[in-house]
C-alpha atoms as a PDB file:
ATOM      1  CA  UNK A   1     -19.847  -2.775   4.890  1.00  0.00           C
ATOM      2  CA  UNK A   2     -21.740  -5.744   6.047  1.00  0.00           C
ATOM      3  CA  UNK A   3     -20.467  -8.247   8.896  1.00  0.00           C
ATOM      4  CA  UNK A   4     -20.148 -10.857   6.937  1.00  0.00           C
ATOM      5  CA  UNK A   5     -18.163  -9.331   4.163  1.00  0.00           C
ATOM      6  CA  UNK A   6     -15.175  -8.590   5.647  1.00  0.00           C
ATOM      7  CA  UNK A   7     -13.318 -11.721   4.808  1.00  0.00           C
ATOM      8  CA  UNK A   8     -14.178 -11.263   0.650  1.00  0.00           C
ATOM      9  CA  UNK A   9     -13.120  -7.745   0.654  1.00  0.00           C
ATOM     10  CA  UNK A  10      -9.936  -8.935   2.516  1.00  0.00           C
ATOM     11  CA  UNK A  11      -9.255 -11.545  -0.183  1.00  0.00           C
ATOM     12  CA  UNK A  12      -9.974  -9.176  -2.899  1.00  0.00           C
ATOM     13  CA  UNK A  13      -7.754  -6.454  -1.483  1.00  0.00           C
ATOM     14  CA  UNK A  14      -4.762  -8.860  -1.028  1.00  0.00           C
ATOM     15  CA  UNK A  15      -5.350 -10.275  -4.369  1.00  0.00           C
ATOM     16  CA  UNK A  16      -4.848  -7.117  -5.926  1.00  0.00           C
ATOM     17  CA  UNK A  17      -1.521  -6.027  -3.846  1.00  0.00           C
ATOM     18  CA  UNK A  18       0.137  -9.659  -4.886  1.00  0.00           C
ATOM     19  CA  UNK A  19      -0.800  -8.991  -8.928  1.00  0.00           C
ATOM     20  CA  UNK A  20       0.925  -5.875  -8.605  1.00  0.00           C
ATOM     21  CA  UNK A  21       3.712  -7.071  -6.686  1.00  0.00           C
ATOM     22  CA  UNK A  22       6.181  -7.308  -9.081  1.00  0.00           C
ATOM     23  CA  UNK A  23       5.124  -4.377 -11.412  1.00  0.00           C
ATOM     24  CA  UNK A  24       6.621  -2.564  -8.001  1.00  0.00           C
ATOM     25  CA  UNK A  25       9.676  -4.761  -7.530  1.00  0.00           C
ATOM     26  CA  UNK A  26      10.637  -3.317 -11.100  1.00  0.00           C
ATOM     27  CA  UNK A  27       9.575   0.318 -10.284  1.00  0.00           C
ATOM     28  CA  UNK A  28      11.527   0.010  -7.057  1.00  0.00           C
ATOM     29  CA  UNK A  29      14.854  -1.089  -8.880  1.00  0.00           C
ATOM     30  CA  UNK A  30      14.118   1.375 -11.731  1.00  0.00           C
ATOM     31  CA  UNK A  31      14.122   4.227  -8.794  1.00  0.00           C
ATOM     32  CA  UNK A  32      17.089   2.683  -7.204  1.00  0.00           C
ATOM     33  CA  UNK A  33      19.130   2.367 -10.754  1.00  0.00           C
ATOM     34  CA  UNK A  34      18.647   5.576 -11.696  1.00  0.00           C
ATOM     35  CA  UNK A  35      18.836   7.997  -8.072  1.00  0.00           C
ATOM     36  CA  UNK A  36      20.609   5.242  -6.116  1.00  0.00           C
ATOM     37  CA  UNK A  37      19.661   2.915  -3.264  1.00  0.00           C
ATOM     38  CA  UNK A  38      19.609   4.953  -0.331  1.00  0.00           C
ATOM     39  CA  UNK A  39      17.561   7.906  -2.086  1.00  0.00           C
ATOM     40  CA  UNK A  40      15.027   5.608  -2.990  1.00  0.00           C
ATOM     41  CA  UNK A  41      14.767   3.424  -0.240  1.00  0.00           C
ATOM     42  CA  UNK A  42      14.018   6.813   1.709  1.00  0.00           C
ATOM     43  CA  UNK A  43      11.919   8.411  -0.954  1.00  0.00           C
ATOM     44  CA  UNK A  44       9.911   5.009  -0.642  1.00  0.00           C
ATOM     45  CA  UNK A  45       9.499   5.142   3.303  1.00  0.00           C
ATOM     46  CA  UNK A  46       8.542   8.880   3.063  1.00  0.00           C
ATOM     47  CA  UNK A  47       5.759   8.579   0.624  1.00  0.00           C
ATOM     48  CA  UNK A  48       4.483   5.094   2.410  1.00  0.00           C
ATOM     49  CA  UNK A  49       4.746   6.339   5.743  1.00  0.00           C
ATOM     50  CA  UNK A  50       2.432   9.615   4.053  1.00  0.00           C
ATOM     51  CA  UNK A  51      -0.236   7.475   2.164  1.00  0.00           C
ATOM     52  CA  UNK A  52      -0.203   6.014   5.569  1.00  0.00           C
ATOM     53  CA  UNK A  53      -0.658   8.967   7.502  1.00  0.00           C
ATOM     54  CA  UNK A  54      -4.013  10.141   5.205  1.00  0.00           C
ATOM     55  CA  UNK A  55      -5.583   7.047   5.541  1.00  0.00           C
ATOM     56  CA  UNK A  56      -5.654   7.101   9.329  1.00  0.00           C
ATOM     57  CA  UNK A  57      -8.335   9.257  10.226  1.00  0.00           C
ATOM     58  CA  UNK A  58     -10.375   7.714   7.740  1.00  0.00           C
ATOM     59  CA  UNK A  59     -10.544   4.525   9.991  1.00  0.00           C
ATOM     60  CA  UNK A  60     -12.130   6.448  13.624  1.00  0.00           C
ATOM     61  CA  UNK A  61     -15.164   7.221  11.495  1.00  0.00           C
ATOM     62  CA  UNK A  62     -15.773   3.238  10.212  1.00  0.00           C
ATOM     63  CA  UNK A  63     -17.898   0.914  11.218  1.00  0.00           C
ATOM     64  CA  UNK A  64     -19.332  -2.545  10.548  1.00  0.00           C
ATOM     65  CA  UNK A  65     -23.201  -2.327  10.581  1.00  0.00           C
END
């Protein structure tokens, strides 16, 4: 990625998490409705903390040019 691209590939990126914002409010009380708070409230920090996880070692390797 170039220096100076950063900031639009920021914007894009948070863009895209706030439009789907509330398509996961609704999964999230879906979950919760049908399995019950505290199972999906866990479920939720398991996979989250995960997907965070993998994407870790992905960031040692990247760098601006």
């Amino acid at each position: 990625m170039p220096t100076f691209r950063p900031g639009r590939v920021a914007g894009i990126d948070a863009g895209g998490a706030l439009a789907l914002l509330p398509v996961e409010v609704a999964e999230a009380a879906i979950a919760a409705d049908r399995f019950g708070a505290r199972t999906a409230f866990v479920t939720g920090g398991v996979f989250g903390s995960a997907l965070t996880a993998r994407g870790l070692p992905h960031l040692a390797g990247r760098r601006l040019e």
